[in-house]
Protein backbone atom coordinates (compact mmCIF):
# COMPACT_ATOMS: atom_id res chain seq x y z
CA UNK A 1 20.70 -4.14 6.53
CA UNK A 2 17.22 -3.73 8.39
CA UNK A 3 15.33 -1.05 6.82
CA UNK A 4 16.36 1.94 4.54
CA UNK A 5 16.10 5.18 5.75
CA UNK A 6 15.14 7.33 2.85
CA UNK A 7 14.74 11.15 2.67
CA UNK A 8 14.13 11.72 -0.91
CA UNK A 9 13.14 9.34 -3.79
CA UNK A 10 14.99 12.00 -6.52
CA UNK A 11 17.85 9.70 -7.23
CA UNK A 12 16.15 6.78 -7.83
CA UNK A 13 15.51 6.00 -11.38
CA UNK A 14 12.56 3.34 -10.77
CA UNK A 15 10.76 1.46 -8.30
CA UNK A 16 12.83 -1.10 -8.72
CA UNK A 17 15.77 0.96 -7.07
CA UNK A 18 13.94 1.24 -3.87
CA UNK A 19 15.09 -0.54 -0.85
CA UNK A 20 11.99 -2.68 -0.40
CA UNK A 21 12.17 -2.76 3.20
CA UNK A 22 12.62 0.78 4.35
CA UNK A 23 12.08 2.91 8.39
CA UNK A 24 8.72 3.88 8.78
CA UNK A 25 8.44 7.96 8.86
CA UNK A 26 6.28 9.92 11.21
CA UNK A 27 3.61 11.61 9.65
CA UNK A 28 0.41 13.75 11.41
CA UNK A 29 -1.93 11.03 10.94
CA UNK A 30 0.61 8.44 12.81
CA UNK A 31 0.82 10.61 15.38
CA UNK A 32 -2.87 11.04 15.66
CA UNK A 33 -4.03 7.37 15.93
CA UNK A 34 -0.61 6.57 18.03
CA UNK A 35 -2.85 9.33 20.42
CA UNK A 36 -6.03 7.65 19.55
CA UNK A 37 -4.84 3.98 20.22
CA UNK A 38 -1.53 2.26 21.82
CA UNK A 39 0.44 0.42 19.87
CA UNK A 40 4.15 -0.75 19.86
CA UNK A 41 5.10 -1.33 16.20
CA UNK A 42 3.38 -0.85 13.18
CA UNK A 43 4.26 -1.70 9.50
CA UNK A 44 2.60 -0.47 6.22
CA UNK A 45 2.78 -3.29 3.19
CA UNK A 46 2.41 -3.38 -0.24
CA UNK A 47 0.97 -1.12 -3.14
CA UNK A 48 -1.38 -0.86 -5.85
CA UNK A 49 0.54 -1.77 -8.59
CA UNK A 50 1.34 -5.03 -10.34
CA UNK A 51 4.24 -7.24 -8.69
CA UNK A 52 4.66 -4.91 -5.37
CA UNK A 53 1.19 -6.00 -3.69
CA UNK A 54 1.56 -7.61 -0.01
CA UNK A 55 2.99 -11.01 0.44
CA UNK A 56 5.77 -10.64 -1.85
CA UNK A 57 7.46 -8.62 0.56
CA UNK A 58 8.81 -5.66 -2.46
CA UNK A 59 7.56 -2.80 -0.19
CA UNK A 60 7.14 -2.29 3.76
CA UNK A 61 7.45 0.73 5.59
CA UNK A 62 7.67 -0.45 9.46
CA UNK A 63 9.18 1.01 12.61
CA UNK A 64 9.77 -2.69 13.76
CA UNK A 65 13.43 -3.75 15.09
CA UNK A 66 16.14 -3.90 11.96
CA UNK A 67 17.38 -7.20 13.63
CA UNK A 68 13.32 -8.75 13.21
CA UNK A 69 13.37 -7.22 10.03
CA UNK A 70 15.97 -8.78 8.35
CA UNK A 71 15.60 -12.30 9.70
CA UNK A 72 11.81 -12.31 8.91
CA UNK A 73 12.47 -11.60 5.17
CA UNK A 74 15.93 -13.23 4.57
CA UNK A 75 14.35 -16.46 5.74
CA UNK A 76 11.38 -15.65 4.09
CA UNK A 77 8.98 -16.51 7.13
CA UNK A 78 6.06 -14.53 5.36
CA UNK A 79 5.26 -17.22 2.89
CA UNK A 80 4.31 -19.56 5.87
CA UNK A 81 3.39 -16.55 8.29
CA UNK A 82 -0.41 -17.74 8.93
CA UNK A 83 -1.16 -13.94 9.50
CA UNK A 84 -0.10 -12.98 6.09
CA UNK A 85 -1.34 -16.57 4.56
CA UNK A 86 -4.80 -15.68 5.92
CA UNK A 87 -5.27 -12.01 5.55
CA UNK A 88 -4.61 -12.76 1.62
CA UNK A 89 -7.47 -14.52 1.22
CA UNK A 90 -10.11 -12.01 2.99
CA UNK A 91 -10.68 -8.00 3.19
CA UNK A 92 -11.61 -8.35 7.16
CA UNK A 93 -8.91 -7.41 10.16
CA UNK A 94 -7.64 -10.85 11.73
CA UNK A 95 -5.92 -11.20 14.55
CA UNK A 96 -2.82 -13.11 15.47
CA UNK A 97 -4.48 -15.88 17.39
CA UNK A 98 -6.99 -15.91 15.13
CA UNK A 99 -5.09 -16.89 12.05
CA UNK A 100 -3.18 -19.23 14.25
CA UNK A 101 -6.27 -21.11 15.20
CA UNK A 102 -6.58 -21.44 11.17
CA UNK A 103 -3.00 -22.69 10.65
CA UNK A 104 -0.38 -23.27 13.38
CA UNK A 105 2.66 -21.47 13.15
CA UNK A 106 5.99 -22.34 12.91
CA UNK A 107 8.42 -22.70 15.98
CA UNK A 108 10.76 -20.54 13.85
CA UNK A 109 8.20 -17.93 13.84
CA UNK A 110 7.06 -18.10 17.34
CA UNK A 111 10.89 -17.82 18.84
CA UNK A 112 11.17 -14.57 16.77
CA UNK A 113 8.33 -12.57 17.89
CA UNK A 114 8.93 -13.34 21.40
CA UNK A 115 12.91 -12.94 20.57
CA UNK A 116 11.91 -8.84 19.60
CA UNK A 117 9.25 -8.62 22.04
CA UNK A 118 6.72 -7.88 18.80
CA UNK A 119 3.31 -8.31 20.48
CA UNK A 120 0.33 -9.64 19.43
CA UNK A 121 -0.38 -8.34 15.56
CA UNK A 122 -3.37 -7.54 14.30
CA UNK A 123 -3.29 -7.00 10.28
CA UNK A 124 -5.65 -4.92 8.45
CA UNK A 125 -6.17 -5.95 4.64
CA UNK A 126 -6.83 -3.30 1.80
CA UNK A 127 -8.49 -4.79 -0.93
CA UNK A 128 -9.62 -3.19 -4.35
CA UNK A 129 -12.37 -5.34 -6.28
CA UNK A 130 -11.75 -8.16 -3.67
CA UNK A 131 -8.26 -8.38 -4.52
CA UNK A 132 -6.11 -7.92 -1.15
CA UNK A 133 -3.37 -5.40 -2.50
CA UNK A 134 -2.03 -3.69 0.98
CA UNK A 135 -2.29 -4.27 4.61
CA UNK A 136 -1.47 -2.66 7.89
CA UNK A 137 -0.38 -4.39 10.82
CA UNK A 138 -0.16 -3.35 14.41
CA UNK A 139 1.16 -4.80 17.28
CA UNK A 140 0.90 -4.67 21.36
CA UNK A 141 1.07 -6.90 24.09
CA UNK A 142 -2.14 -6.86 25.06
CA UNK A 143 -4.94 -7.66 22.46
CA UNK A 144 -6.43 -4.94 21.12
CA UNK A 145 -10.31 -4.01 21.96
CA UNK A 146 -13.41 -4.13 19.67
CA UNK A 147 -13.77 -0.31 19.47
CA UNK A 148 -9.83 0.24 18.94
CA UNK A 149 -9.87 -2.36 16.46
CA UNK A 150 -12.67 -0.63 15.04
CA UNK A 151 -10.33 2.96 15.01
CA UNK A 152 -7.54 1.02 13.35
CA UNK A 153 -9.97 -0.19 10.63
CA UNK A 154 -11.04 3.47 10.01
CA UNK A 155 -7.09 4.49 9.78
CA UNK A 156 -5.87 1.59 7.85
CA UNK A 157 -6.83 2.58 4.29
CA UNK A 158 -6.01 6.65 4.85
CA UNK A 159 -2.45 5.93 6.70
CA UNK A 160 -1.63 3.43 4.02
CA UNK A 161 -1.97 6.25 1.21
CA UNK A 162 -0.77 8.94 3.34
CA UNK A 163 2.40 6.52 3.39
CA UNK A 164 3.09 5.22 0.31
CA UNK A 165 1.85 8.69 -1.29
CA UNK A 166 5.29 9.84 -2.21
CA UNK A 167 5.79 6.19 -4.00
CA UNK A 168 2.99 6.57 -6.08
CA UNK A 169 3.40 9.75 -6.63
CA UNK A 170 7.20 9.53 -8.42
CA UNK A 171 6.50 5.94 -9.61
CA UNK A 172 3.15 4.52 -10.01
CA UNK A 173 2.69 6.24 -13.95
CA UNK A 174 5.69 4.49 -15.02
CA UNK A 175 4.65 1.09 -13.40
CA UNK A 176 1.62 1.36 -15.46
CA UNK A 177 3.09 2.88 -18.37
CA UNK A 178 0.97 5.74 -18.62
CA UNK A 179 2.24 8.59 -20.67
CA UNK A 180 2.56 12.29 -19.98
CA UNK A 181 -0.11 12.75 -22.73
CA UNK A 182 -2.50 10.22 -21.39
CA UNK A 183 -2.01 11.60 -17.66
CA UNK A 184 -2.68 14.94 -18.67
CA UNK A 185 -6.05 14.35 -20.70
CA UNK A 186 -6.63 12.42 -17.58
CA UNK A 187 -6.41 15.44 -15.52
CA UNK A 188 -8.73 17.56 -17.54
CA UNK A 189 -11.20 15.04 -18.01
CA UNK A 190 -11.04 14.58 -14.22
CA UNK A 191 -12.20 18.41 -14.02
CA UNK A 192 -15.59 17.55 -16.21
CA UNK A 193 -14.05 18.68 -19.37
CA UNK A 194 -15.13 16.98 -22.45
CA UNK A 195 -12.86 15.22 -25.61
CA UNK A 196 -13.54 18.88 -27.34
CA UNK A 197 -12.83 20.97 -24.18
CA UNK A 198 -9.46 19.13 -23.67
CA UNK A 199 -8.29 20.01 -26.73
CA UNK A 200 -9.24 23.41 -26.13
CA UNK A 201 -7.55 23.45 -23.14
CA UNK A 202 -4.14 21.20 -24.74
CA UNK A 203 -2.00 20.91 -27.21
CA UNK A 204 -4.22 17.89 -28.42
CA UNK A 205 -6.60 17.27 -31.10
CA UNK A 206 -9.40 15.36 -30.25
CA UNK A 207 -8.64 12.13 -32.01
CA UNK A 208 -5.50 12.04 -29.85
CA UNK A 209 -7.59 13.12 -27.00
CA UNK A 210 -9.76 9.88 -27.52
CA UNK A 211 -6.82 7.76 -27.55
CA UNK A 212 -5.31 8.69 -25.09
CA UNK A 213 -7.99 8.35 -22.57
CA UNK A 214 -9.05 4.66 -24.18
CA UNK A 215 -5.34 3.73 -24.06
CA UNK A 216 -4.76 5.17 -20.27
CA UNK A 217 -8.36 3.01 -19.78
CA UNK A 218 -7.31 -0.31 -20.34
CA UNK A 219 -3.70 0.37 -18.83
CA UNK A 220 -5.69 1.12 -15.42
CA UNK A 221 -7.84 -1.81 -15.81
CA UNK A 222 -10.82 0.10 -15.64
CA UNK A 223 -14.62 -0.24 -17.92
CA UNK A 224 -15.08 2.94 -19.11
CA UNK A 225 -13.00 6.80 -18.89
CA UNK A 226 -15.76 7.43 -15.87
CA UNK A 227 -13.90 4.15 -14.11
CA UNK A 228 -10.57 5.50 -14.92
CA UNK A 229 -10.38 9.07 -14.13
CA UNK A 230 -11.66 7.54 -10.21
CA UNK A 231 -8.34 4.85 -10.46
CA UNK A 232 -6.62 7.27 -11.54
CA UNK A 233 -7.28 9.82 -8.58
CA UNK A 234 -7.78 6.55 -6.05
CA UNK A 235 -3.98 5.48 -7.15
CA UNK A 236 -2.66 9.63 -6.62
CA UNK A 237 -1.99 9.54 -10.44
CA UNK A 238 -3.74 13.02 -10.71
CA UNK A 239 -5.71 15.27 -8.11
């Protein structure tokens, strides 16, 4: 139980397969704003795709106790968890006690974060178009300043991707469906190359070229292929 430790995503078929709750790994950025500012735990939540954004609790990467971890979700404490409640509905940091002073927590709730020692949280919401689809929370026992609450706003969005990078990176195309053929016209078309240069460039005539991009369009929700090419980077589908 707690969370998975996982050292390679090769044998999993989906993102489905994943343990949703898994142990946070260091990477250089971590270890640059643990340097910049003090913090006990930390936990990374949610993606980008549809059905795995925060507050459903499909995907968390946290260095938080096991123990905390697996009561928290197996009594399902985040759908009442006025942090989480409140930093759904906005794209600013809140704070513990500010969410608290919005919607009083539960007793439940307050004899588990003194129970694991967690701190005082702060979460950080990532939103895309106004939709909240990530967050980042920290946690000390002493509030955190303006200017390091500041710093963690500036990490947030960065550490989340620098996270969940190797998620998005195996699964996120077949979340959204998208094709090999519709990735890779992506790709070129990301590099400035027109319908005609793709197909230059591919194994694709330019009628299929066209398709594909429209089709790989609407799949990422975006207006136009100028719109989708940026998803497309902003959700590490191509480079």
């Amino acid at each position: 139980m707690g969370c998975a430790s996982i050292e390679s995503l090769c044998h999993f078929v989906d993102l489905r397969e994943v343990p949703a709750h898994r142990q946070l790994r260091n990477s250089d950025l971590l270890e640059q704003l643990r340097k910049a500012v003090d913090f006990r735990y930390i936990a990374v939540g949610g993606l980008d795709l549809e059905g795995y954004q925060i507050g459903r609790g499909r995907s968390i990467d946290t260095d938080m106790p096991p123990a905390y971890v697996d009561t928290y979700f197996g009594e399902k404490l985040g759908l009442s968890d006025p942090l989480v409640v409140q930093s759904l509905k906005r794209t600013a940091p809140l704070t513990e006690e500010e969410a608290f002073d919005i919607l009083p927590p539960s007793q439940r709730l307050q004899y588990l974060l003194r129970s694991y020692e967690i701190g005082r949280r702060i979460q950080i919401p990532l939103s895309r178009n106004g939709i909240v689809y990530g967050g980042v929370c920290f946690t000390r026992e002493r509030p955190f300043t303006a200017s390091e609450q500041e710093l963690l706003v500036f990490f947030s969005e960065p550490l989340h991707r620098a996270i969940t990078k190797p998620l998005m990176d195996r699964f996120a195309a077949g979340v959204l469906r998208l094709t090999r053929g519709e990735l890779r016209c992506l790709e070129l078309a990301g590099q400035g190359l027109t319908s005609e240069e793709i197909s230059d460039a591919s194994d694709y005539q330019t009628e299929t070229i066209n398709s594909y991009l429209k089709s790989a369009t609407k799949k990422l929700g975006a207006a136009n292929r100028a719109h989708a090419i940026a998803e497309a980077i902003r959700r590490q589908l191509i480079s």
